[in-house]
Protein backbone atom coordinates (compact mmCIF):
# COMPACT_ATOMS: atom_id res chain seq x y z
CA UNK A 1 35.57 -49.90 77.85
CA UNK A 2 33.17 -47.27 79.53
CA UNK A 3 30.73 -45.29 77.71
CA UNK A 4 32.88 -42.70 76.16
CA UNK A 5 33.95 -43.10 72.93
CA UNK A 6 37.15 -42.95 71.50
CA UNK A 7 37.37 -40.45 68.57
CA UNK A 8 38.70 -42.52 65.76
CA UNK A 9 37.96 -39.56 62.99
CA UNK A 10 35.25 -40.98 61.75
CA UNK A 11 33.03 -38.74 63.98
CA UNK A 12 31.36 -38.90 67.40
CA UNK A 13 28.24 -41.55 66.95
CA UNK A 14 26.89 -40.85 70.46
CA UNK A 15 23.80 -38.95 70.44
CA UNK A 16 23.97 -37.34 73.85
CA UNK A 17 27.29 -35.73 72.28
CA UNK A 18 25.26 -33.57 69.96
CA UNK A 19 22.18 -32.93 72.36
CA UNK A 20 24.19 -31.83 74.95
CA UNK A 21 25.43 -29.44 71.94
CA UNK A 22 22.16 -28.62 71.22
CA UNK A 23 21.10 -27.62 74.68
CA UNK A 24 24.15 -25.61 74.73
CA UNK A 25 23.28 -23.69 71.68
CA UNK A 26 19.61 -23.24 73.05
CA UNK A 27 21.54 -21.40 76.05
CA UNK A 28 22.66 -19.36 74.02
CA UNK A 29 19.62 -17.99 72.02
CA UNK A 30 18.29 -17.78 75.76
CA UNK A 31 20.42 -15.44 76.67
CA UNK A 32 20.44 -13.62 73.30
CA UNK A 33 16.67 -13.53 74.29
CA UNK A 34 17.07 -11.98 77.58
CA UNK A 35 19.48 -9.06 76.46
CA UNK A 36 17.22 -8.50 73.48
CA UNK A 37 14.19 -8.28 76.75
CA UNK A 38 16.16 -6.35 78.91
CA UNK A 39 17.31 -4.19 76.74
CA UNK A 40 13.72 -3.26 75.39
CA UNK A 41 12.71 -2.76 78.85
CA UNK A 42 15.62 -0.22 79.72
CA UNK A 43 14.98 1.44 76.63
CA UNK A 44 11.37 2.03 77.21
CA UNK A 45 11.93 2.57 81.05
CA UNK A 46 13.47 6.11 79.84
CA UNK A 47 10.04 6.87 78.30
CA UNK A 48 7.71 5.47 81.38
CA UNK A 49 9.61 8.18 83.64
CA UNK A 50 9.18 10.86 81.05
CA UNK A 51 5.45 10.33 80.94
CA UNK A 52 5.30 9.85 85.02
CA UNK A 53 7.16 13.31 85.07
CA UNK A 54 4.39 14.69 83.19
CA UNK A 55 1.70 13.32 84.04
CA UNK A 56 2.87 14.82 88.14
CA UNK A 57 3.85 18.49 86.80
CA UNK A 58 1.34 18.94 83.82
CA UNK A 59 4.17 19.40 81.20
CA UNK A 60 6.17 17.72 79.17
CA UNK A 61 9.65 16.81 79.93
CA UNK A 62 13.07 15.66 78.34
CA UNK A 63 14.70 12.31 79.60
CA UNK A 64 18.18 11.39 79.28
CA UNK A 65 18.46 9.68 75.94
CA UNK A 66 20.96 7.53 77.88
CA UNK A 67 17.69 4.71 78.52
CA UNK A 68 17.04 4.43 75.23
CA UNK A 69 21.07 4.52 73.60
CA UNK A 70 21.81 1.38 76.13
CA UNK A 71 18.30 -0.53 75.47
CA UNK A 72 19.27 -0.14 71.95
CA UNK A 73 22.62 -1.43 72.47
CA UNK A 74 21.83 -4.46 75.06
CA UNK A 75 18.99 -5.47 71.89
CA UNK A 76 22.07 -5.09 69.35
CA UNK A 77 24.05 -7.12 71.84
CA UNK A 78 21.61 -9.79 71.92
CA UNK A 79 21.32 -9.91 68.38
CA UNK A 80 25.25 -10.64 68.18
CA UNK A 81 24.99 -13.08 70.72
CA UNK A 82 22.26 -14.98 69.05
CA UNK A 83 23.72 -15.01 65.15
CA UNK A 84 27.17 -15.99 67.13
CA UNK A 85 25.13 -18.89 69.01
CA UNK A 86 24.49 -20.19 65.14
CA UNK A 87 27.61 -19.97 63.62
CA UNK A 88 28.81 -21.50 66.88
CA UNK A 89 26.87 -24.66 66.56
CA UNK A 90 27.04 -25.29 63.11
CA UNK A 91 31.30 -25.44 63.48
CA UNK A 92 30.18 -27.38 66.54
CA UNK A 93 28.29 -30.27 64.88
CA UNK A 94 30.44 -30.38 61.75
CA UNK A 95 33.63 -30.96 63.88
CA UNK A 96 31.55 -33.82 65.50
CA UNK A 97 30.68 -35.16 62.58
CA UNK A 98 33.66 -35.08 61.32
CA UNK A 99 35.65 -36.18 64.18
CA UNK A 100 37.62 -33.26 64.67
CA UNK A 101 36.34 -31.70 67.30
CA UNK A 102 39.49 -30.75 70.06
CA UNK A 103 37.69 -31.39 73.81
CA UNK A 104 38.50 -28.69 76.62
CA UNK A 105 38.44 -25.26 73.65
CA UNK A 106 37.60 -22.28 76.12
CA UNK A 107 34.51 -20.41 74.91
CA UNK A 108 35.74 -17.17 72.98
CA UNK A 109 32.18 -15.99 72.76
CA UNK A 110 31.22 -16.72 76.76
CA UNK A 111 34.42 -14.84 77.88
CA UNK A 112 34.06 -11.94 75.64
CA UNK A 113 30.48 -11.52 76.27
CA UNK A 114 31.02 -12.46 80.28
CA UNK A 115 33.62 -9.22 79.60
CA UNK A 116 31.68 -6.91 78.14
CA UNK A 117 29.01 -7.33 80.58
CA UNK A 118 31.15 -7.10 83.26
CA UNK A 119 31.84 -3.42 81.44
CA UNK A 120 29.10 -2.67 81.12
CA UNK A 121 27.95 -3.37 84.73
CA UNK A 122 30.60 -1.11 86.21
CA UNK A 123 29.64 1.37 83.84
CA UNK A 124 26.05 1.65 85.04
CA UNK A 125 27.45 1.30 88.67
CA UNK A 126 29.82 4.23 88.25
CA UNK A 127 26.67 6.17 86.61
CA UNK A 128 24.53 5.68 88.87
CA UNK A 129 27.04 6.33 91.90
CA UNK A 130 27.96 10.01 90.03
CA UNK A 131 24.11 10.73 89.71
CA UNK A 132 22.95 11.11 93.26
């Protein structure tokens, strides 16, 4: 018979079933990781200009709050993305266990999050076009 098992509802017994779930859900925290980064980067990038600013004309000036609104939002974002990651895995490994587990589900939360991104992206493209 090959090396696939047949799912006979009394769950999957092959271990490499629920690591390659595992390495799936630690792709997920990753990338909850790096939106929580980047957006703590943009959101402090807003205050590095205003204190370059300064520091050149001797005063102080006001930055966009647009830096710090969209850092605060890409950390919220990767919040989301990382709670969803565990909710995700737990339904994961319980339909394994259980033997329920339908093969060939799209990913709601990659597509929505592949989306928003995607907004987001020609968002910042379309600001930064209209600021020059």
């Amino acid at each position: 018979m090959g090396t696939i098992q047949a799912m006979d509802g009394s769950g999957e017994k092959d271990p490499r079933i629920y690591f390659a779930a595992e390495r799936t859900f630690l792709a997920w925290i990753r990338t909850g990781l790096g939106l929580m980064g980047v957006g703590f980067a943009v959101s402090r990038f807003g205050l590095f200009l205003r204190e370059m600013s300064a520091s050149q004309a001797h005063s102080v000036t006001d930055t966009h709050p647009l830096s710090v609104w969209s850092g605060v939002a890409l950390v919220f974002m990767g919040v989301i993305v990382n709670l969803n990651a565990v909710v995700s895995h737990v339904r994961v490994v319980r339909e394994l266990s259980s033997g329920s587990w339908v093969p060939g589900r799209v990913s709601r939360s990659a597509v929505i999050l592949a989306l928003v991104l995607a907004a987001i992206g020609l968002a910042m493209a379309m600001y930064l076009l209209f600021l020059r």
